[in-house]
Protein backbone atom coordinates (compact mmCIF):
# COMPACT_ATOMS: atom_id res chain seq x y z
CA UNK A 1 57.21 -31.98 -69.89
CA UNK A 2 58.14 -35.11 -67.92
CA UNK A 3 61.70 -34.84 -66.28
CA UNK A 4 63.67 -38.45 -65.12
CA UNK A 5 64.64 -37.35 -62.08
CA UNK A 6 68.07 -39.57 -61.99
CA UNK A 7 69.47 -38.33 -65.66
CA UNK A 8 68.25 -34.39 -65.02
CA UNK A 9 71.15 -32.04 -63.32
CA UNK A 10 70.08 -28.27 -62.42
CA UNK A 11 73.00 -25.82 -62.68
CA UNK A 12 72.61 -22.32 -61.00
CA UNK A 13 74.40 -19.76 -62.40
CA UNK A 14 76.29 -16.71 -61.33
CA UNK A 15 73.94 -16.11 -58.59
CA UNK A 16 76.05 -15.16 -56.63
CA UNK A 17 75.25 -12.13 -53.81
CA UNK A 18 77.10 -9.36 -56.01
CA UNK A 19 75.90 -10.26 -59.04
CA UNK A 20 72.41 -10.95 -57.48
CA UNK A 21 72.52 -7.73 -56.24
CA UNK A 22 73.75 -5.56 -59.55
CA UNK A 23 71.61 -7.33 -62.21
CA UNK A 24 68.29 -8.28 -60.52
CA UNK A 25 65.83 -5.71 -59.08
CA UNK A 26 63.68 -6.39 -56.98
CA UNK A 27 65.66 -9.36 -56.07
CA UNK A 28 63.23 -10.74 -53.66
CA UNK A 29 60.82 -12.26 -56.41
CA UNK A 30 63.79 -13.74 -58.30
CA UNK A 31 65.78 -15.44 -55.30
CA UNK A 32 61.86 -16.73 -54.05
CA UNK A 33 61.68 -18.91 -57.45
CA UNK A 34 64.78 -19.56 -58.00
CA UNK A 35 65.09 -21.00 -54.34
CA UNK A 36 62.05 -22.67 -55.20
CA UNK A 37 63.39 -24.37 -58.49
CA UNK A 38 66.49 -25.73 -56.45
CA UNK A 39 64.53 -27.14 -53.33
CA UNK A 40 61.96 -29.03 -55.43
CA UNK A 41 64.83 -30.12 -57.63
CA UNK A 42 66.88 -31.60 -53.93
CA UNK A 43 63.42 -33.12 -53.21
CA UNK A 44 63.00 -34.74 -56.10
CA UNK A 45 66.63 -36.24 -56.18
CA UNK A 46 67.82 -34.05 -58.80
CA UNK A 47 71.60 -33.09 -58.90
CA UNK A 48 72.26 -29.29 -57.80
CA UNK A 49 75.45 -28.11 -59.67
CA UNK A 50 76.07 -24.47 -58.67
CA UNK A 51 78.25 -22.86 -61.07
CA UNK A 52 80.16 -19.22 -59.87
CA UNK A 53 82.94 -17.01 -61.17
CA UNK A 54 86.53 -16.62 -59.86
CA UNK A 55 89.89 -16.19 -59.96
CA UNK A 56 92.78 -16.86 -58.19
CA UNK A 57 95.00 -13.86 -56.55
CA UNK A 58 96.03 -11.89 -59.57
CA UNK A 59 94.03 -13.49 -62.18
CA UNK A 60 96.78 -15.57 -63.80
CA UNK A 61 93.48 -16.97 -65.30
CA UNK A 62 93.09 -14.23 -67.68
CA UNK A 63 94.84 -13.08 -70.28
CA UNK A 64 95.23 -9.26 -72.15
CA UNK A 65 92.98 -10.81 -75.35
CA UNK A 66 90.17 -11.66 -73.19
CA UNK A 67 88.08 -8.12 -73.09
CA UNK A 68 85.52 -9.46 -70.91
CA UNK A 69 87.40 -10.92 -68.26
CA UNK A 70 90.91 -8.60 -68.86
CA UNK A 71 88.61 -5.30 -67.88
CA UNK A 72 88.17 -7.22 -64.63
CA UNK A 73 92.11 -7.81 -63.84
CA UNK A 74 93.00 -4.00 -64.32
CA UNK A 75 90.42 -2.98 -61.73
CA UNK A 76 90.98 -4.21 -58.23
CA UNK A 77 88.10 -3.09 -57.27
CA UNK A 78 86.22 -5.36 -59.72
CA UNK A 79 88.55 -8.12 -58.95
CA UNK A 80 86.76 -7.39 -55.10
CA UNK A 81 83.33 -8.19 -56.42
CA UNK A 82 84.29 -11.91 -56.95
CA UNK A 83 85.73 -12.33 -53.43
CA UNK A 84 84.42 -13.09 -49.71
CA UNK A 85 80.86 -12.24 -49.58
CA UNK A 86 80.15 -10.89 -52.60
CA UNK A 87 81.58 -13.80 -54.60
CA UNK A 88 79.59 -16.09 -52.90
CA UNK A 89 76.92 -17.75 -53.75
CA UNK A 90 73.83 -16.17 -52.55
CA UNK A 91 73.00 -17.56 -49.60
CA UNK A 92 69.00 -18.14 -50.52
CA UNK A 93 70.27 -20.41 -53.08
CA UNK A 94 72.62 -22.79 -51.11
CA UNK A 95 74.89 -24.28 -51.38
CA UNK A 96 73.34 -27.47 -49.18
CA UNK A 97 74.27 -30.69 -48.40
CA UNK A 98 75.30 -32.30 -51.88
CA UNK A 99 74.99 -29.54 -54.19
CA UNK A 100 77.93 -29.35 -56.57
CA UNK A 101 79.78 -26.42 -56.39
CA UNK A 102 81.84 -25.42 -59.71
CA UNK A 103 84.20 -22.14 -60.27
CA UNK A 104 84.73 -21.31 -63.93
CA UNK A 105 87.09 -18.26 -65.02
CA UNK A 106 85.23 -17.80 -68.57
CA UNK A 107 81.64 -17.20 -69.52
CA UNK A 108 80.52 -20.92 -69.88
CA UNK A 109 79.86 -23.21 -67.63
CA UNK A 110 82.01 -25.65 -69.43
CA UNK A 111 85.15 -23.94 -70.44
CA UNK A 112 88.15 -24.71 -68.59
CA UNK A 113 85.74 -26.82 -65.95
CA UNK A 114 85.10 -30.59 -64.68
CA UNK A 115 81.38 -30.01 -65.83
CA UNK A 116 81.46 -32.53 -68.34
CA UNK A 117 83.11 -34.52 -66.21
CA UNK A 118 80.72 -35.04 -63.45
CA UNK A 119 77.65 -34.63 -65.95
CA UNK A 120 79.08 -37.86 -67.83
CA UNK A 121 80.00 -39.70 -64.25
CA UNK A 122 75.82 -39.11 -62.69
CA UNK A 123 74.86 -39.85 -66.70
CA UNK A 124 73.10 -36.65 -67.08
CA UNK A 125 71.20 -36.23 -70.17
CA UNK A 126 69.04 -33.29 -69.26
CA UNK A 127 70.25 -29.98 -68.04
CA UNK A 128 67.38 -27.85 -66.37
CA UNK A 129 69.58 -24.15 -66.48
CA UNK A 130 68.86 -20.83 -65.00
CA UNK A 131 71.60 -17.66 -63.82
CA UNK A 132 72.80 -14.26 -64.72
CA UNK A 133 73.40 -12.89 -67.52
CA UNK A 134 70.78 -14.26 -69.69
CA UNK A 135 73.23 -13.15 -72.31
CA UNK A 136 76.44 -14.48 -70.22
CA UNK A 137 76.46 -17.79 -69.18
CA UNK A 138 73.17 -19.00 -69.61
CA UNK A 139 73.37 -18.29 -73.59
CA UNK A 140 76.92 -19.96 -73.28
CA UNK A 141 76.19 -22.99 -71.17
CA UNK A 142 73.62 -23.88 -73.58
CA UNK A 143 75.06 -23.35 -76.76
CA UNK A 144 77.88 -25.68 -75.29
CA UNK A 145 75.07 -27.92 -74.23
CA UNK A 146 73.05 -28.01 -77.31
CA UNK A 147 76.72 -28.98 -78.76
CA UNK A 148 77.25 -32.30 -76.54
CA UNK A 149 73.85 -33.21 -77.74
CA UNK A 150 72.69 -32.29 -74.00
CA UNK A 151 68.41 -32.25 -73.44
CA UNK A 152 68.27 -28.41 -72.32
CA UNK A 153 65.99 -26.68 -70.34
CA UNK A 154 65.79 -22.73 -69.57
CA UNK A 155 63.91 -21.57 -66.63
CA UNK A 156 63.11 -18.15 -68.01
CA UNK A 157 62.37 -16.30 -64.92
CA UNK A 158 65.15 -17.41 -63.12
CA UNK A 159 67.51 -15.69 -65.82
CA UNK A 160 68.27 -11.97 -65.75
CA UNK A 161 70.13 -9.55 -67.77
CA UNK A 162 70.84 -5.70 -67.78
CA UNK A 163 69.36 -5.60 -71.03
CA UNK A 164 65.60 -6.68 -70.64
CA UNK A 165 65.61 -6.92 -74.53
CA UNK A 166 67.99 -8.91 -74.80
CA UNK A 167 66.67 -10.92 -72.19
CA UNK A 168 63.30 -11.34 -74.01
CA UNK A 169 64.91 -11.72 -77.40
CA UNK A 170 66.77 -14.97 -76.24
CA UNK A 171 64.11 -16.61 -74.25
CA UNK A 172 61.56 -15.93 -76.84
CA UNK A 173 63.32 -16.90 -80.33
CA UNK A 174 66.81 -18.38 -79.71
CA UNK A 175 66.56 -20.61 -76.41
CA UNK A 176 63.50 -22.30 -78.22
CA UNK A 177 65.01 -23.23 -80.96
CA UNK A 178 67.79 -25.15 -78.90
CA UNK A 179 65.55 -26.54 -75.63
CA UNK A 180 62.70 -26.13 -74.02
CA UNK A 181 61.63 -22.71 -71.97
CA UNK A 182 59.68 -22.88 -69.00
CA UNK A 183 58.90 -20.67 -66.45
CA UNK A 184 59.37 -21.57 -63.14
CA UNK A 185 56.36 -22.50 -61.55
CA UNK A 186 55.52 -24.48 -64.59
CA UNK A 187 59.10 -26.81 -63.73
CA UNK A 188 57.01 -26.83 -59.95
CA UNK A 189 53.76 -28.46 -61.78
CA UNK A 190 56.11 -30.91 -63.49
CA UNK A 191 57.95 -32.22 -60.84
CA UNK A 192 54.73 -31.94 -58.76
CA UNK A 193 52.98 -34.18 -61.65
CA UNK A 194 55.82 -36.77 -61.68
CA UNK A 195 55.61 -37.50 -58.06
């Protein structure tokens, strides 16, 4: 696969140190290619759009219908796992210099966001994706992406879920069927090829 370096964003997804840390064991391996994915995408003049979960003080954000997200506001101490340090975007991931930083209070990307937004102002056509859960935001984003009539790309091994099933199930038979799956060493080789 060829990528046009000027119309291709890469959004990082809920990697952020707490999640990193509940959902991805060992998390060595995964932060060493997904680091790699993001500094080969910097080098190559690729947007960097780093997309994390929060919520202001209280969570006015959420609402009693929202079973996800509402299981979050009646526990303080899950409301704790989106704050300071744990909140924040791993720090083997960035943010650097002009990465895009995005907070979202739902599952997608999109929802509630200025995503589109800043996709439609750097004329993005093709979204190279890759974050936690595999069934979270990375099924959402691109469902929502596949609806805009985005180009989609899935870097599979930079995805993780709780359920490894799951996990396999999507980037085997649905995320096909709406984009293109690579792993990511084989994004390396493309970008590699291009330059």
């Amino acid at each position: 696969m060829r990528f046009d370096a000027a119309r291709t964003a890469v959004l990082a997804m809920d990697c952020q140190a707490g999640i990193v840390a509940v959902y991805v064991k060992p998390a060595e391996e995964f932060l060493e290619r997904a680091s790699a994915v993001l500094v080969a995408a910097r080098k190559a003049g690729m947007p960097v759009i780093h997309i994390q979960v929060g919520f202001r003080p209280g969570l006015p954000e959420v609402g009693s219908r929202n079973k996800l997200f509402a299981a979050i506001k009646a526990s303080p101490q899950h409301q704790q796992f989106f704050q300071g340090p744990s909140g924040a975007i791993h720090p083997a991931l960035g943010p650097e210099g002009n990465d895009i930083v995005i907070t979202k209070h739902r599952v997608s990307a999109f929802k509630g966001t200025d995503l589109e937004m800043i996709l439609r102002a750097k004329e993005i056509e093709t979204m190279v994706l890759f974050g936690i859960a595999t069934s979270g935001v990375v099924l959402s984003t691109l469902l929502d992406s596949c609806d805009a009539d985005y180009n989609i790309v899935v870097i599979a091994d930079c995805c993780a879920d709780q359920d490894p099933e799951l996990h396999r199930v999507l980037v085997e038979k649905l995320f096909p069927r709406r984009g293109e799956v690579m792993t990511a060493a084989d994004f390396l080789l493309a970008l590699n090829a291009a330059s």
